[in-house]
C-alpha atoms as a PDB file:
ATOM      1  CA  UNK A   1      -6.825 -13.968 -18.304  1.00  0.00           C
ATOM      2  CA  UNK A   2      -4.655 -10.932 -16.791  1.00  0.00           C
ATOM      3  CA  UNK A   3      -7.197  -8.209 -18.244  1.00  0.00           C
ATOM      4  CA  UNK A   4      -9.321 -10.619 -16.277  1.00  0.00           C
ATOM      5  CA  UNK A   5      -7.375 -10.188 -12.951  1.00  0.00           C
ATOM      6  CA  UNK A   6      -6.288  -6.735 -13.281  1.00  0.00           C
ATOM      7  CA  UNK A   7     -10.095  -5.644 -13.552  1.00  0.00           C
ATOM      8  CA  UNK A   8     -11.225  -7.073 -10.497  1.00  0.00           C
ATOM      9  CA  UNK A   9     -12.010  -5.805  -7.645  1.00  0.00           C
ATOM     10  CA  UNK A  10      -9.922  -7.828  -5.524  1.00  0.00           C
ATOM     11  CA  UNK A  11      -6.169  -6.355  -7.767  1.00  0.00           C
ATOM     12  CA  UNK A  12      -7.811  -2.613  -8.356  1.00  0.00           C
ATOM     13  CA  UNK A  13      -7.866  -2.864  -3.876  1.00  0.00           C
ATOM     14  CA  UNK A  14      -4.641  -4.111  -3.436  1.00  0.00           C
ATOM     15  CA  UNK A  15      -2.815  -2.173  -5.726  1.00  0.00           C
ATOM     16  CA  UNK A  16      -4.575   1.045  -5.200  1.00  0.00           C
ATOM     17  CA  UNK A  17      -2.644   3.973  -3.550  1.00  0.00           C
ATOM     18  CA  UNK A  18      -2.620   4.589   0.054  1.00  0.00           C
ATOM     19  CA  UNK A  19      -5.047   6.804   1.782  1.00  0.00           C
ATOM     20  CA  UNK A  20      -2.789   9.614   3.664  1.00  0.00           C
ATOM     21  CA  UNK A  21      -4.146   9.170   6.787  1.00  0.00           C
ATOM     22  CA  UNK A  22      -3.268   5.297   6.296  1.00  0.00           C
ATOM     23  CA  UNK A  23       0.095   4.057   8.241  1.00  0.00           C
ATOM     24  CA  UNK A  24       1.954   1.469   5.698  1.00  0.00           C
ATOM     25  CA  UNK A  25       4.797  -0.936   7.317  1.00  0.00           C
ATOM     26  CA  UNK A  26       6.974  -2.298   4.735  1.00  0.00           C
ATOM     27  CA  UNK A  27       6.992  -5.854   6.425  1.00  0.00           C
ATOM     28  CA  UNK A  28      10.390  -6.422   4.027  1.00  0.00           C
ATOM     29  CA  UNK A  29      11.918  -4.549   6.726  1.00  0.00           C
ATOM     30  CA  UNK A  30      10.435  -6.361   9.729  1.00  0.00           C
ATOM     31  CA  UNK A  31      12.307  -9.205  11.818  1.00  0.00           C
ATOM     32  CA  UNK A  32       9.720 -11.257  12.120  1.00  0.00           C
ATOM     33  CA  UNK A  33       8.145 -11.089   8.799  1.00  0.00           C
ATOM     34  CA  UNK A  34      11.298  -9.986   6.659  1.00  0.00           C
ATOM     35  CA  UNK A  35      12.838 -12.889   6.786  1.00  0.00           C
ATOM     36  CA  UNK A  36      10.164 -14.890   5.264  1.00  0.00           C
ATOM     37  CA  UNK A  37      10.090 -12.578   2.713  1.00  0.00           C
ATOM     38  CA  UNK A  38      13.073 -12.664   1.700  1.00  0.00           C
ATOM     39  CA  UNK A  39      12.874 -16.724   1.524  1.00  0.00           C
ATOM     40  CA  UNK A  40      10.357 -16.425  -0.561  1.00  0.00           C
ATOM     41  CA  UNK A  41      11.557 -14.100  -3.045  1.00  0.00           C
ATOM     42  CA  UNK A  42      14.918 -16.406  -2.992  1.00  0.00           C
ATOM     43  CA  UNK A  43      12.741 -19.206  -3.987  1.00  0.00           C
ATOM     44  CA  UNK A  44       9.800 -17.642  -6.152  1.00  0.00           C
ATOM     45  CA  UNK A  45      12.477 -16.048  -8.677  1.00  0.00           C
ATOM     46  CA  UNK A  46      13.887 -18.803  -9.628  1.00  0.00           C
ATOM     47  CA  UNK A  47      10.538 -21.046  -9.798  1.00  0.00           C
ATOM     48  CA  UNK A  48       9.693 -18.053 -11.814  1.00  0.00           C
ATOM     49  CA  UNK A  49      12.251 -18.114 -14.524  1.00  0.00           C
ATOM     50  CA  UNK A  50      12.269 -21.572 -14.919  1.00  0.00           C
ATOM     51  CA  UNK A  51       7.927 -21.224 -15.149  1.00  0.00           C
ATOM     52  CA  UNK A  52       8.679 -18.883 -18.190  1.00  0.00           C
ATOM     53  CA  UNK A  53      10.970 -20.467 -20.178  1.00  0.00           C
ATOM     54  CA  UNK A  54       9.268 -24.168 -19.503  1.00  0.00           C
ATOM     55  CA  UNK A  55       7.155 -25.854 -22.149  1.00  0.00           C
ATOM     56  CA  UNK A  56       4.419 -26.171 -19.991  1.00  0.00           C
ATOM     57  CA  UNK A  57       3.627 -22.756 -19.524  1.00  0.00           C
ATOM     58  CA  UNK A  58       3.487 -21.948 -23.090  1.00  0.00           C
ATOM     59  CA  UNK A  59       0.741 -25.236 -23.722  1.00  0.00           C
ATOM     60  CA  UNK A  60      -1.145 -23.457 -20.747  1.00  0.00           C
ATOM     61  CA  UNK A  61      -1.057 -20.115 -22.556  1.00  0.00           C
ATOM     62  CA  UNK A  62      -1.854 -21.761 -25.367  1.00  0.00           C
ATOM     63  CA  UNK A  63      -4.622 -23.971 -23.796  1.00  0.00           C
ATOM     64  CA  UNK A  64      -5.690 -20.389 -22.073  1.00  0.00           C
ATOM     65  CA  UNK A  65      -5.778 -18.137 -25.308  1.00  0.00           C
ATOM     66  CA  UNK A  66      -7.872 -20.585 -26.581  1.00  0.00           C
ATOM     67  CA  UNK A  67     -10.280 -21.131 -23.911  1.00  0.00           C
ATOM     68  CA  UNK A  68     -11.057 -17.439 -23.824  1.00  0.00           C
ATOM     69  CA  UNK A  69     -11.553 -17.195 -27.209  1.00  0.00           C
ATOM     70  CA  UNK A  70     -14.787 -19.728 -27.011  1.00  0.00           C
ATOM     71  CA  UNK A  71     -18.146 -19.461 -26.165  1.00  0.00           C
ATOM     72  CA  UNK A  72     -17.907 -21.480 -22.600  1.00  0.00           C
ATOM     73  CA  UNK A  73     -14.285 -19.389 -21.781  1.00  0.00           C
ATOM     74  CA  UNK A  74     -16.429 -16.019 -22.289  1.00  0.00           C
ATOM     75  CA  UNK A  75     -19.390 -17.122 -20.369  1.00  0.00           C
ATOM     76  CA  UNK A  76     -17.203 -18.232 -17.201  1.00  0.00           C
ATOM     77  CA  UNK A  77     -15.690 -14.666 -17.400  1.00  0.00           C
ATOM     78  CA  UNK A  78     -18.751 -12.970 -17.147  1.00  0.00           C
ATOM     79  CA  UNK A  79     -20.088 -15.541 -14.595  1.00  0.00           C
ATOM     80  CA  UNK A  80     -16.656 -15.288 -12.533  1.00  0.00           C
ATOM     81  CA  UNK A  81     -16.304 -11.562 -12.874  1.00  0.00           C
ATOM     82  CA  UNK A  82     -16.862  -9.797  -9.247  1.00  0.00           C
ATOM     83  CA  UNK A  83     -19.408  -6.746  -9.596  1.00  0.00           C
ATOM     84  CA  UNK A  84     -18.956  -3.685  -9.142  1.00  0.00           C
ATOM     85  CA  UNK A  85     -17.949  -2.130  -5.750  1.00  0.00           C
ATOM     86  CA  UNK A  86     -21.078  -0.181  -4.553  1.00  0.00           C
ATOM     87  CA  UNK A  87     -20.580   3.465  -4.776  1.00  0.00           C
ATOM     88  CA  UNK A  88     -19.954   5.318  -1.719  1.00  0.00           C
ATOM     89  CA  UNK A  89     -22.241   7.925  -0.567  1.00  0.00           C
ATOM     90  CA  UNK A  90     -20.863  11.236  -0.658  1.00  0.00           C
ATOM     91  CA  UNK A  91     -22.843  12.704   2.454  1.00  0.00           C
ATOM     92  CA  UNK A  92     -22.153  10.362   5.415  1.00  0.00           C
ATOM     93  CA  UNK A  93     -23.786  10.402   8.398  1.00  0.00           C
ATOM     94  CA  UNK A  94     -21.594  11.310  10.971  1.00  0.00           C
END
């Protein structure tokens, strides 16, 4: 499932590097959205831990290793796989 994620379109845009001409605002530092961030990594980092070390999320893995490992698992990744971005054109009009 995360080679899955990682190859789609959606994580490649989201974790790609900034164009230079691109301001970024680390909203961590913000008052009005840093402070909600900071709640949420208080309470995500525990939830977290406790996620990996439950039995739960080992019978999901479990549940998930196995599910992509059959037929029906491999043909919902193909059907659930975004396509490909279209290719820009090098020579835009301007």
């Amino acid at each position: 499932m995360e080679t899955i994620v990682r190859h789609s379109y959606c994580f490649r845009w989201l974790t790609a590097e900034p164009d230079p001409d691109v301001i970024v605002i680390d909203l961590r530092v913000t008052r009005t959205i840093g402070p909600f961030v900071r709640l949420l990594e208080m309470v995500l980092d525990p939830v977290e831990r406790a996620w990996a070390d439950s039995h739960i999320a080992s019978t999901v893995t479990a549940i998930g290793a196995a599910l992509a490992d059959s037929r029906t698992g491999q043909l919902l990744a193909a059907l659930l796989e975004p396509p490909e971005p279209p290719a820009e054109d090098e020579e835009q009009i301007e």
